[in-house]
N, C-alpha and C. Protein backbone atom coordinates (compact mmCIF):
# COMPACT_ATOMS: atom_id res chain seq x y z
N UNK A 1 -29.96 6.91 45.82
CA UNK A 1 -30.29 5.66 45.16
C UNK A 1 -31.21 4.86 46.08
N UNK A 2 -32.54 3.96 45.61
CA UNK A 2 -33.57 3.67 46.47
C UNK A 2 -32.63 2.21 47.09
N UNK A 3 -33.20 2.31 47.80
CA UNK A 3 -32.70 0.62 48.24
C UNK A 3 -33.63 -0.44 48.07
N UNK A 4 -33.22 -1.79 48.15
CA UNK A 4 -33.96 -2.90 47.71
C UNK A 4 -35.37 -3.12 48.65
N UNK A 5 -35.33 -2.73 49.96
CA UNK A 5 -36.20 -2.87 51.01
C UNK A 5 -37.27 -1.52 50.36
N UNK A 6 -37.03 -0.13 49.87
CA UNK A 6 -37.90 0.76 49.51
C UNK A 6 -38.85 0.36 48.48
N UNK A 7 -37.46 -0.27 47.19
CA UNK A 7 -38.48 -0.76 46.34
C UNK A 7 -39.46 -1.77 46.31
N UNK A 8 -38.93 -2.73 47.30
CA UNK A 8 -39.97 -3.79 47.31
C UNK A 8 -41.19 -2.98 48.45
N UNK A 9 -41.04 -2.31 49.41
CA UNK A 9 -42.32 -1.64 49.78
C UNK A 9 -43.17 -0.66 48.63
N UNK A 10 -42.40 -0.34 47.95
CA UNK A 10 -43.40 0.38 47.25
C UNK A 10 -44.64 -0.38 45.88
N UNK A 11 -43.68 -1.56 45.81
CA UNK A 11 -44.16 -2.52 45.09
C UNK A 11 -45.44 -2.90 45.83
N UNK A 12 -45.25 -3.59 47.24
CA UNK A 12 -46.46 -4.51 47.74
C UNK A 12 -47.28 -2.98 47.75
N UNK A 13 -47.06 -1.85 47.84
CA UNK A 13 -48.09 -0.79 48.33
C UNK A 13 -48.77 -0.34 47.02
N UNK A 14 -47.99 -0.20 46.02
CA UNK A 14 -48.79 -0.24 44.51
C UNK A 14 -50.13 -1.61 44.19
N UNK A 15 -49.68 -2.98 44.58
CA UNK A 15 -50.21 -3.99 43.86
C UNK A 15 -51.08 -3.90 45.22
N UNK A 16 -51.04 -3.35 46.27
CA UNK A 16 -52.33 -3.55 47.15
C UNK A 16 -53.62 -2.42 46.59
N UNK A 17 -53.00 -1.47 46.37
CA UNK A 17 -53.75 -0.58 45.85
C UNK A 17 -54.50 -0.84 44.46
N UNK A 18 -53.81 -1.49 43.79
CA UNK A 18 -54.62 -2.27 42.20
C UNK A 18 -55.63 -3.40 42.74
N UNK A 19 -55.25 -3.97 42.95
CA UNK A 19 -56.47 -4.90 43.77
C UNK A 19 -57.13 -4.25 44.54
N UNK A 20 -57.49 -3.47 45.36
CA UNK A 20 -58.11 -2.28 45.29
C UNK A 20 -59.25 -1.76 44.66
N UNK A 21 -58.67 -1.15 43.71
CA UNK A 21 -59.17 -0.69 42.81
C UNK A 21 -60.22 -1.63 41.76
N UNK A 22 -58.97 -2.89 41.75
CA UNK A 22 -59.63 -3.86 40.97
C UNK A 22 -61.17 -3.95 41.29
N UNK A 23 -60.96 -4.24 42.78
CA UNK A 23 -61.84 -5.27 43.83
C UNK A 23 -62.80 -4.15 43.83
N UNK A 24 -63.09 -2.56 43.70
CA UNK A 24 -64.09 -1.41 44.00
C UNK A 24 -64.69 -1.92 42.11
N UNK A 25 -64.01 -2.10 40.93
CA UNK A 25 -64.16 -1.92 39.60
C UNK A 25 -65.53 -3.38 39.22
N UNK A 26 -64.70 -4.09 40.40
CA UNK A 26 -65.82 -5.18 40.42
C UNK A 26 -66.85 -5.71 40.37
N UNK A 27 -66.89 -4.90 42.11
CA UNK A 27 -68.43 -4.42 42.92
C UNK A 27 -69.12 -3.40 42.09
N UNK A 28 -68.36 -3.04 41.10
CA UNK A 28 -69.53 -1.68 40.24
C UNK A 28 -70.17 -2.94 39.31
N UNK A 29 -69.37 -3.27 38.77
CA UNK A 29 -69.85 -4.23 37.64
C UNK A 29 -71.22 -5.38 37.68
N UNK A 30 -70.39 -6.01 39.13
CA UNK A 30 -71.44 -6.34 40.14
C UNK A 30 -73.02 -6.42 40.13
N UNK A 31 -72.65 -5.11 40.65
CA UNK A 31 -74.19 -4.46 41.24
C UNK A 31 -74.88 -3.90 39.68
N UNK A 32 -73.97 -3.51 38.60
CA UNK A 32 -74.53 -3.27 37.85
C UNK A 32 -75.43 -4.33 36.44
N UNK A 33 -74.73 -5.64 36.62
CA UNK A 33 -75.01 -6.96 36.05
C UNK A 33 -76.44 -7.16 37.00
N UNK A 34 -75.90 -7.35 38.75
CA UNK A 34 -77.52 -7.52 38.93
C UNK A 34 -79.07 -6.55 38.85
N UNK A 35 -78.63 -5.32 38.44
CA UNK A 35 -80.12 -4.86 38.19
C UNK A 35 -80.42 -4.78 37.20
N UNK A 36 -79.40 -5.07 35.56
CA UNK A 36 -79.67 -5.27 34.46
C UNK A 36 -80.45 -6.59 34.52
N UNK A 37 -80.29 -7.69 34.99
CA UNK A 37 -80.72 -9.01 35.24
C UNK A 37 -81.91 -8.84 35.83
N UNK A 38 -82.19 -8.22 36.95
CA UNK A 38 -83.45 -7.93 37.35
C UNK A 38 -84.55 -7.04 37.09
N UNK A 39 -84.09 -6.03 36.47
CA UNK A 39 -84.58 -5.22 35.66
C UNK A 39 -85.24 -5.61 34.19
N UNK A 40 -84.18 -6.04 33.48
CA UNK A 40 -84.02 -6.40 31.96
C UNK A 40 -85.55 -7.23 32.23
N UNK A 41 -85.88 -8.01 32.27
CA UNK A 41 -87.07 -9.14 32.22
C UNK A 41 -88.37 -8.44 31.92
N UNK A 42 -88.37 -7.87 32.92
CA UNK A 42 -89.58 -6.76 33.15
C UNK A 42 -89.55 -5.72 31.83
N UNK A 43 -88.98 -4.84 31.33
CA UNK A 43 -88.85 -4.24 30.38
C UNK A 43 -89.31 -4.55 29.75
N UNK A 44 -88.36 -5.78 29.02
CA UNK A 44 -88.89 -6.66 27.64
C UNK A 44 -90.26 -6.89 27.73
N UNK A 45 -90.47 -7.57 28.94
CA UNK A 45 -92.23 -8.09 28.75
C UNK A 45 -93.34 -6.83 28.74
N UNK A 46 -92.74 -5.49 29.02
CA UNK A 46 -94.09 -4.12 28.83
C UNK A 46 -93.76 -4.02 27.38
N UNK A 47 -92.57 -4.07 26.69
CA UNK A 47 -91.82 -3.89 25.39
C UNK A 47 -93.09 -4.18 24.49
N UNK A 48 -93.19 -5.17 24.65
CA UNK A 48 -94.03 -6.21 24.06
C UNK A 48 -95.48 -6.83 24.72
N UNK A 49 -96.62 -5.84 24.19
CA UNK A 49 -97.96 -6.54 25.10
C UNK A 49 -98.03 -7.88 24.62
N UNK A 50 -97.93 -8.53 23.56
CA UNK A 50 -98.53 -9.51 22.71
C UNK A 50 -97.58 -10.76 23.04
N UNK A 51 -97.04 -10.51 23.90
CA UNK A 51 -95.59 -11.42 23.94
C UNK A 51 -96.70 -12.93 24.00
N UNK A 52 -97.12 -13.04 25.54
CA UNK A 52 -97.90 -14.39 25.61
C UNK A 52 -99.24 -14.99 24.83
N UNK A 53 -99.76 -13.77 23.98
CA UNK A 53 -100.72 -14.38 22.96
C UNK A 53 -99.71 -14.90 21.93
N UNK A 54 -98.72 -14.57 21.39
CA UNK A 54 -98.01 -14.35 20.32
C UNK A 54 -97.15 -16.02 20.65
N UNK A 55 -96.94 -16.30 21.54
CA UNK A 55 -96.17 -17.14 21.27
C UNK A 55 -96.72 -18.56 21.20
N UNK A 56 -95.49 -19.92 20.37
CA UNK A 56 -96.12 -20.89 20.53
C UNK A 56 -96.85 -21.67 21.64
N UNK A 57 -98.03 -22.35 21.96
CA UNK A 57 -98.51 -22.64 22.83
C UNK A 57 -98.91 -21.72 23.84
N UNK A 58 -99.33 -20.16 23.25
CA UNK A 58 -99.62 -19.06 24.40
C UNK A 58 -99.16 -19.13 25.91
N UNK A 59 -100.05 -18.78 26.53
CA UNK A 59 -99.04 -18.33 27.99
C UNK A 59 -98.79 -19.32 28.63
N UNK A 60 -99.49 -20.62 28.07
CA UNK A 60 -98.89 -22.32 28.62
C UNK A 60 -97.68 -22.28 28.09
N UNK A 61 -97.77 -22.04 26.72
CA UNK A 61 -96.37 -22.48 26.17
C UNK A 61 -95.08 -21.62 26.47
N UNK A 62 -95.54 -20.81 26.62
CA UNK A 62 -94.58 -19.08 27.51
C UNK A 62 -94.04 -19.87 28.93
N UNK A 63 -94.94 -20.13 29.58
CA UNK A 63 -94.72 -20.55 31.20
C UNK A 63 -93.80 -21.38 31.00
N UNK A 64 -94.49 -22.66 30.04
CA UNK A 64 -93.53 -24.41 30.27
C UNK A 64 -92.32 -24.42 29.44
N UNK A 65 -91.46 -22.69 28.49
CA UNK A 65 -90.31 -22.56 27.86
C UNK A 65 -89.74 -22.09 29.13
N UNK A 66 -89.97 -20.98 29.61
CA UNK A 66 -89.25 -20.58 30.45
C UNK A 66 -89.01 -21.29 31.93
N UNK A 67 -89.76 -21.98 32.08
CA UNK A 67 -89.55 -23.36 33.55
C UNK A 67 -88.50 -24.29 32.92
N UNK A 68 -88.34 -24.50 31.79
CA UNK A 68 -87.67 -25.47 30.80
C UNK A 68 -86.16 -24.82 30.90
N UNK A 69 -86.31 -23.71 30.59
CA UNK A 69 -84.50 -22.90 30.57
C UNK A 69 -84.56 -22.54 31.94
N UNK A 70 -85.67 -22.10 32.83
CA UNK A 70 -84.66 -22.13 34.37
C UNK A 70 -83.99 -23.32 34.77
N UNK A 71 -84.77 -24.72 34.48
CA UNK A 71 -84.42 -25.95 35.11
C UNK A 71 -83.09 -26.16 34.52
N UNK A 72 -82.77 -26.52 33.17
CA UNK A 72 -81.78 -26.48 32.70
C UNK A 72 -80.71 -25.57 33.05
N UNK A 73 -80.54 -23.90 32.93
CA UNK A 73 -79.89 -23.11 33.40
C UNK A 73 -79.17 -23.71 34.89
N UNK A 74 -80.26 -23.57 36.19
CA UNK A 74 -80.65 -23.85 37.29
C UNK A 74 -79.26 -25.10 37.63
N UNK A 75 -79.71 -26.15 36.97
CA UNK A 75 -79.16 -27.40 37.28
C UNK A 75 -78.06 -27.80 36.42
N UNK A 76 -77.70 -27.29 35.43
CA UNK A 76 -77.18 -27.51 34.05
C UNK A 76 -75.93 -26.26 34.69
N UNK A 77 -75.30 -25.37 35.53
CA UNK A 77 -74.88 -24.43 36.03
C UNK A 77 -74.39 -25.06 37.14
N UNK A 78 -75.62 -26.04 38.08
CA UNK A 78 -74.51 -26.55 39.16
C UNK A 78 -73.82 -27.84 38.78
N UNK A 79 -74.08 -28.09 37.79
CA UNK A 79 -73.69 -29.89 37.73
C UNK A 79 -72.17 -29.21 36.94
N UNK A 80 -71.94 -28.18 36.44
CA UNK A 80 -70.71 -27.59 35.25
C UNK A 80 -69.64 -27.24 36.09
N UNK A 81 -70.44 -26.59 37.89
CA UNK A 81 -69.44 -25.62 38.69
C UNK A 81 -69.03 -26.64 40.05
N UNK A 82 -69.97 -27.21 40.37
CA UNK A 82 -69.70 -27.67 41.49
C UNK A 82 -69.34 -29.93 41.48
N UNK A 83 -70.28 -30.19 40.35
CA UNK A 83 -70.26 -31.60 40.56
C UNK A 83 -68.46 -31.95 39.93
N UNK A 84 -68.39 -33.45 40.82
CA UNK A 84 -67.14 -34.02 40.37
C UNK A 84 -66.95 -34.56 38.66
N UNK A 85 -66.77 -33.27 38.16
CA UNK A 85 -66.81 -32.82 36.69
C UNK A 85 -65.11 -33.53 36.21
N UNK A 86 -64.29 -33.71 37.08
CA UNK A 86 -62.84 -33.63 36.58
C UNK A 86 -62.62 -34.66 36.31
N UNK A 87 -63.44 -35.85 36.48
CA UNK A 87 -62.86 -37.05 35.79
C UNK A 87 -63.80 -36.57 33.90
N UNK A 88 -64.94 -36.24 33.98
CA UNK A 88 -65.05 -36.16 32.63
C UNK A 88 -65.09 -35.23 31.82
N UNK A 89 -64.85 -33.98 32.39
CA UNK A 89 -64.52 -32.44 31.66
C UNK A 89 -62.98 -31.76 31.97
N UNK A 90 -62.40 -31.71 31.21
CA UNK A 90 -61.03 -31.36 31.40
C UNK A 90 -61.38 -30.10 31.40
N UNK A 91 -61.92 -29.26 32.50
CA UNK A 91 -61.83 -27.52 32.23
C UNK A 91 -61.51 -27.03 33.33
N UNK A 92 -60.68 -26.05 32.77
CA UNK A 92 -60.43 -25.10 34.78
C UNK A 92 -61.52 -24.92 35.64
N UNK A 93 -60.94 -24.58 36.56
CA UNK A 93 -62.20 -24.54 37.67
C UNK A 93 -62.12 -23.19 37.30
N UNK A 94 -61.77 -21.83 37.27
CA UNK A 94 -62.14 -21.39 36.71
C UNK A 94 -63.87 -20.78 35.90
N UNK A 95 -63.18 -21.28 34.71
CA UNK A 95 -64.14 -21.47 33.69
C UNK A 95 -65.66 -22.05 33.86
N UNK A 96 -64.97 -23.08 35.01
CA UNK A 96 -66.28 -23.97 34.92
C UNK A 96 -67.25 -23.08 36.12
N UNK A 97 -66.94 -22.34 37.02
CA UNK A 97 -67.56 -21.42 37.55
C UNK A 97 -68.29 -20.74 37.44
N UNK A 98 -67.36 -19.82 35.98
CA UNK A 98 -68.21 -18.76 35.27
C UNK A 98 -69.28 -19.46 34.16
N UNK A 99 -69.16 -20.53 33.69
CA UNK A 99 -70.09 -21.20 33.10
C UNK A 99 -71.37 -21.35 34.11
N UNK A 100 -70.69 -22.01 35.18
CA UNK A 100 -71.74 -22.46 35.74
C UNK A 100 -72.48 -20.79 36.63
N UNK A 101 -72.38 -20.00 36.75
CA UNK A 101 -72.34 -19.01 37.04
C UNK A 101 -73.60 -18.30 36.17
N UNK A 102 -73.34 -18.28 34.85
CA UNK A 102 -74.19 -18.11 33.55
C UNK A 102 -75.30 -18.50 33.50
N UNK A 103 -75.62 -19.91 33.57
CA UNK A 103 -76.65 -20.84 34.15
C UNK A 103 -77.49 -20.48 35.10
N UNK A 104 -77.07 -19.86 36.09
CA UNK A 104 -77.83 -18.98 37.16
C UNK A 104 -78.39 -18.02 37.03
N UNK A 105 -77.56 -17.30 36.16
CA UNK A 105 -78.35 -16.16 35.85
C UNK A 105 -79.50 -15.99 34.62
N UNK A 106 -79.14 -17.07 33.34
CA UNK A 106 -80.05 -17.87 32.87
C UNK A 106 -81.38 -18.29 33.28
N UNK A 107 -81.56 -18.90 34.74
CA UNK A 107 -82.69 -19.51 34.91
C UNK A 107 -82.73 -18.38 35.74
N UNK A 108 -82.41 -17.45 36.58
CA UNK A 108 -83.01 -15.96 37.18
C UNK A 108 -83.84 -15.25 36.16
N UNK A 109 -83.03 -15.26 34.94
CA UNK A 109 -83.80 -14.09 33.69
C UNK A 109 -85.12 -15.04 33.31
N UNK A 110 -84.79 -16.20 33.13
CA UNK A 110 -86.25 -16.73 32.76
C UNK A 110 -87.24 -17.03 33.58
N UNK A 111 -86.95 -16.87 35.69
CA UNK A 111 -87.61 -16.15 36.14
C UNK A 111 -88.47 -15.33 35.98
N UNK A 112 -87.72 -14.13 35.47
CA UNK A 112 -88.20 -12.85 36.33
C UNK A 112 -88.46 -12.61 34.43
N UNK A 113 -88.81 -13.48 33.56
CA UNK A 113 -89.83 -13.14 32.00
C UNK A 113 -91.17 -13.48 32.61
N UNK A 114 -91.42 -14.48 33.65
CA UNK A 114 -92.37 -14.76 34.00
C UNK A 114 -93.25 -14.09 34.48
N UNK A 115 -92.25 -13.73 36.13
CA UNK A 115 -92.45 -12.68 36.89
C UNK A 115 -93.36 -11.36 36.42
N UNK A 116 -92.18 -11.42 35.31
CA UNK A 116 -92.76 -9.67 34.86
C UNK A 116 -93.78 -9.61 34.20
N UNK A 117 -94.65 -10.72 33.83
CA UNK A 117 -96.14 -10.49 33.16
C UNK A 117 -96.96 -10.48 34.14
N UNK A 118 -96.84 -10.66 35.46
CA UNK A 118 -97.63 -10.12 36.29
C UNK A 118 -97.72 -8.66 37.51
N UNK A 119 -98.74 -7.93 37.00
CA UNK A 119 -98.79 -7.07 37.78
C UNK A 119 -98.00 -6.84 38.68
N UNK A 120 -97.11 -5.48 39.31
CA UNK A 120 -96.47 -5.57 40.37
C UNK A 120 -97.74 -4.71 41.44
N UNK A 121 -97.17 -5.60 43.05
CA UNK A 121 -98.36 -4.78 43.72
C UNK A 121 -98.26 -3.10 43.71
N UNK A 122 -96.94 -2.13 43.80
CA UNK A 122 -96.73 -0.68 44.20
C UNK A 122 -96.46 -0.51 42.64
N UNK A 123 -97.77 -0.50 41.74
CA UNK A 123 -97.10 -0.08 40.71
C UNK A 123 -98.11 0.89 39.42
N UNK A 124 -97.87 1.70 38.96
CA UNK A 124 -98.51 3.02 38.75
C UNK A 124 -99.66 2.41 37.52
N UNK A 125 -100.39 2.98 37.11
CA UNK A 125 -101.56 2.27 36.35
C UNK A 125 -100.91 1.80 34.87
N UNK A 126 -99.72 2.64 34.32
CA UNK A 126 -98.67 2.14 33.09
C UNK A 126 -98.57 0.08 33.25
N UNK A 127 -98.43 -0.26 34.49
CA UNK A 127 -98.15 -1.60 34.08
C UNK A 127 -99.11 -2.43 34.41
N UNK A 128 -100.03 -2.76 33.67
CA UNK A 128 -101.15 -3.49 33.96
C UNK A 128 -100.58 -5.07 33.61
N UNK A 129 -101.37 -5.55 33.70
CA UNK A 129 -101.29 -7.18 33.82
C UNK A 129 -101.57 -7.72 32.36
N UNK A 130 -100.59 -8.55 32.29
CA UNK A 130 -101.08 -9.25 30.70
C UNK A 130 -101.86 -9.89 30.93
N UNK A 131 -102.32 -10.30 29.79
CA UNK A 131 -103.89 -11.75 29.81
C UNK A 131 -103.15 -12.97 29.71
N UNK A 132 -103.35 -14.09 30.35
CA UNK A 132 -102.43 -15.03 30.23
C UNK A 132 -101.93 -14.50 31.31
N UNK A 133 -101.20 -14.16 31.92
CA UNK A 133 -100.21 -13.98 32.82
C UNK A 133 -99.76 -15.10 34.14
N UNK A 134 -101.43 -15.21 34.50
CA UNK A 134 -100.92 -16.45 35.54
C UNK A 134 -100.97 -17.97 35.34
N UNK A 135 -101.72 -18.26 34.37
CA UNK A 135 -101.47 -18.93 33.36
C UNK A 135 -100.00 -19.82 33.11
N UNK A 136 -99.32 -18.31 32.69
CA UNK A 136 -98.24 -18.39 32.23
C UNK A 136 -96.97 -19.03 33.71
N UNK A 137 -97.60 -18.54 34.70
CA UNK A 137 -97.12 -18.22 35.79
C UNK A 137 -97.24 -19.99 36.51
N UNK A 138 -98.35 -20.31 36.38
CA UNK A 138 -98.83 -21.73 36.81
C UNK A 138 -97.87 -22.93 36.06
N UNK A 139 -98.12 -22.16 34.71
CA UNK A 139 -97.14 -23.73 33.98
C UNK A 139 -95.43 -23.50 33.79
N UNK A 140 -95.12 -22.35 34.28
CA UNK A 140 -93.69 -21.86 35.03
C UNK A 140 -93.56 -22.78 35.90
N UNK A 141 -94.75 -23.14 37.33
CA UNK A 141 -94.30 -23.00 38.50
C UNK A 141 -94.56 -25.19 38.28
N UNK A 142 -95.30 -25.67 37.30
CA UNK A 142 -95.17 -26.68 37.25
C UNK A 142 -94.23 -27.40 36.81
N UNK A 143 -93.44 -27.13 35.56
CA UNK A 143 -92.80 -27.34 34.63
C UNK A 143 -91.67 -27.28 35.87
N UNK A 144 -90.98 -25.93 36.42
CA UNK A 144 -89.91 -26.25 37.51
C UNK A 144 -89.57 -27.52 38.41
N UNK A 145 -91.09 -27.42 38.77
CA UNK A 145 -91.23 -28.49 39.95
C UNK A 145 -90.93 -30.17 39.28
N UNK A 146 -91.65 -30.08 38.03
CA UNK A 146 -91.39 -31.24 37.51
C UNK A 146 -90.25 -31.65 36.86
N UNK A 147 -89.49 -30.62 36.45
CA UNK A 147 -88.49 -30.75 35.78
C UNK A 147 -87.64 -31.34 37.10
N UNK A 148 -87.22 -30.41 38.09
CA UNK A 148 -86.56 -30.31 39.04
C UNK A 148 -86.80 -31.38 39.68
N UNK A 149 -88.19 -32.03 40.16
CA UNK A 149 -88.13 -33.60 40.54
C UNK A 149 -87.78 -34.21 39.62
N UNK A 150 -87.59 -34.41 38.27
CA UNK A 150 -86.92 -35.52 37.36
C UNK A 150 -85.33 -35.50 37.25
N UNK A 151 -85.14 -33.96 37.71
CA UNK A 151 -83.49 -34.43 37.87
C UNK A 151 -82.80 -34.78 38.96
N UNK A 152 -83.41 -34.25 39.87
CA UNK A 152 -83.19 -34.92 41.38
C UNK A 152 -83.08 -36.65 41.03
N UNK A 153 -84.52 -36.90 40.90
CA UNK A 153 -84.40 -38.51 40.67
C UNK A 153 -83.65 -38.93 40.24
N UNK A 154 -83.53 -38.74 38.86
CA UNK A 154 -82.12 -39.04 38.15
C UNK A 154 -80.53 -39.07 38.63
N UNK A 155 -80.53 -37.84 39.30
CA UNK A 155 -79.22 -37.68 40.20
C UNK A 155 -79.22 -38.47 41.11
N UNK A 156 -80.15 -38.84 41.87
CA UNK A 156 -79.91 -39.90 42.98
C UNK A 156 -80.23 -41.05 42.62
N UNK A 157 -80.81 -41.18 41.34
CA UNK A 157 -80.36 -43.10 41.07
C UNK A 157 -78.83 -43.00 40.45
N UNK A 158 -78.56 -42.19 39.62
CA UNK A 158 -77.14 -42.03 39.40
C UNK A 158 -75.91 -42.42 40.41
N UNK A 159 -76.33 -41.63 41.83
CA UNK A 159 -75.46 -41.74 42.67
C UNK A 159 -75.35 -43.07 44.09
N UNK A 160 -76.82 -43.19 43.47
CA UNK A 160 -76.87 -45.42 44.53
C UNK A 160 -76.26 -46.38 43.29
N UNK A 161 -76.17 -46.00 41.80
CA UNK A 161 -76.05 -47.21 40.75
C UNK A 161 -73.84 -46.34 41.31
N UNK A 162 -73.70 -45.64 41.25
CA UNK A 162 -72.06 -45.55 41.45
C UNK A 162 -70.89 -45.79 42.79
N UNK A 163 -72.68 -45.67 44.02
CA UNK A 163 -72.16 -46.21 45.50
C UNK A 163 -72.14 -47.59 44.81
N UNK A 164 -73.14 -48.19 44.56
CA UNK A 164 -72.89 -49.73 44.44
C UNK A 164 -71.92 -50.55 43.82
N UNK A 165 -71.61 -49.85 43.04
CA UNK A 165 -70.11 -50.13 41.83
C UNK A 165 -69.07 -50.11 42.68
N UNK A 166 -68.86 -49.04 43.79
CA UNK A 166 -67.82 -49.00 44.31
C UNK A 166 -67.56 -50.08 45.20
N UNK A 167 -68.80 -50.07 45.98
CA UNK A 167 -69.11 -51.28 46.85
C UNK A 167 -68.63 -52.65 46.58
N UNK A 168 -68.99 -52.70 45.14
CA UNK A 168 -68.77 -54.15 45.00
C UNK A 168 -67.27 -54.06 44.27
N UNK A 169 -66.66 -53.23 43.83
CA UNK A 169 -65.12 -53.13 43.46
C UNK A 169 -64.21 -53.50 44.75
N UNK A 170 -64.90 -52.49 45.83
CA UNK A 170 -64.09 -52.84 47.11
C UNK A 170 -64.30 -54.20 47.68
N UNK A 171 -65.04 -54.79 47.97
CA UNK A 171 -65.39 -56.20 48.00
C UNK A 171 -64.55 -56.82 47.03
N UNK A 172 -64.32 -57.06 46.01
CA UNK A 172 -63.81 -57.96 45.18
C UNK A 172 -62.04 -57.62 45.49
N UNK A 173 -61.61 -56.04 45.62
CA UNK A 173 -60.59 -56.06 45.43
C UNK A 173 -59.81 -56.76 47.13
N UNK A 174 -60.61 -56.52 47.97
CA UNK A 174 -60.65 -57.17 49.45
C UNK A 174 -60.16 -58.27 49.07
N UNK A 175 -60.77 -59.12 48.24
CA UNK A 175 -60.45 -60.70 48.08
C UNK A 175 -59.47 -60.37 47.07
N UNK A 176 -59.12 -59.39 46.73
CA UNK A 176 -57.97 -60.00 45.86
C UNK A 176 -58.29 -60.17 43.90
N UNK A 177 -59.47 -59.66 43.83
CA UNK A 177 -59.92 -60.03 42.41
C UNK A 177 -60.39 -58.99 41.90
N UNK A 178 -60.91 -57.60 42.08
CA UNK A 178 -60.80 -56.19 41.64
C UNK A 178 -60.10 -55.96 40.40
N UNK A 179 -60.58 -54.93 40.27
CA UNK A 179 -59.46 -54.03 39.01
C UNK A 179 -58.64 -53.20 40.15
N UNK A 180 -57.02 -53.03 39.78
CA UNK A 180 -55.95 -52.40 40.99
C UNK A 180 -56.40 -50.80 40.48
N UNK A 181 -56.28 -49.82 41.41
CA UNK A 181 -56.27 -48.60 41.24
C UNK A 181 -55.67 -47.94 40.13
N UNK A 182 -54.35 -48.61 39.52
CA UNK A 182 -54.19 -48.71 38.32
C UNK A 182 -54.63 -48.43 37.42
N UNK A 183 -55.49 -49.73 37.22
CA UNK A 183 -56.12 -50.36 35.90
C UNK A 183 -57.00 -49.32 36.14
N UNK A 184 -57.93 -48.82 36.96
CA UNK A 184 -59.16 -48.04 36.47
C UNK A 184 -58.71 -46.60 36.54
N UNK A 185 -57.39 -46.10 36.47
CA UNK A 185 -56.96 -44.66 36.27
C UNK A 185 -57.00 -44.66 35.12
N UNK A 186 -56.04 -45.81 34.06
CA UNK A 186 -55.63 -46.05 33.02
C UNK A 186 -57.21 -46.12 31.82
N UNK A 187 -57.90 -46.03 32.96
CA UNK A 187 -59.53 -46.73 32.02
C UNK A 187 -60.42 -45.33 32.03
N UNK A 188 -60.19 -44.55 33.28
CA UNK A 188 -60.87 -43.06 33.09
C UNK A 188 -60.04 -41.87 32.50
């Protein structure tokens, strides 16, 4: 008959081994998400020669969609995973990870749509260069920049208009005339 000390070793030696396994099932998945992601972009855009004549606003309008969903993705991914989300999103951290997680890989893929209309340097005469391409590539690389300075800005007047609030809460409550820690739990 096993004894209680066998079974519980055989227990921690099973569930080390599943995590394990888990943790190897992972790293496949892993590695296999990132070269679909890095890969995938490129594909689509040989898929399709006509992609940047074809679309609205041609390879301007190609460039300044996809700078548009990296920025968003990009920033819209860290503000979900990392910013102090818990006073106004009730979601696991968790969740809000893999959301924000998504977002990343979002503005990577709309990267590398860009990316992939231009010529690679080691690359066999099959992938020539679209027309439009840098074009496309220029109002990518503006649209980021601009996007990305407008949310910066935004974020940091956001965060002097909420130092100052605090500032002057603590001041008032100093004297005695504040809202009590209380009142503004009861209010968020």
């Amino acid at each position: 008959m096993p004894t209680e000390e066998t079974s519980a070793g055989l227990r921690d030696r099973a569930r080390g081994a599943a995590e394990i396994v888990a943790l190897l099932g992972l790293a496949v998945v892993f590695v296999g998400a990132v070269l679909a992601v890095v890969g995938l972009p490129r594909w689509l855009v040989r898929r399709d020669p006509g992609l940047l004549e074809g679309w609205v606003g041609g390879p301007a309008g190609f460039g300044v969609t996809c700078g548009l969903v990296a920025v968003a993705g990009a920033f819209g991914g860290w503000w979900i995973s990392f910013a102090d989300t818990r006073r106004t999103l009730r979601i696991p951290r968790a969740v809000r990870r893999f959301v924000g997680g998504t977002g990343g890989v979002v503005a990577f893929f709309a990267t590398g749509l860009v990316v992939g209309t231009v010529r690679a340097r080691h690359c066999s005469e099959y992938c020539t260069e679209l027309p439009g391409a840098w074009v496309s590539l220029l109002a990518f690389a503006a649209t980021s920049v601009v996007g990305g300075g407008l949310y910066r800005g935004v974020a940091a007047s956001r965060a002097r208009r909420e130092a100052a609030d605090r500032a002057r809460l603590r001041k008032l409550r100093k004297k005695g005339k504040g809202r009590s820690r209380a009142a503004m739990q009861r209010r968020a």
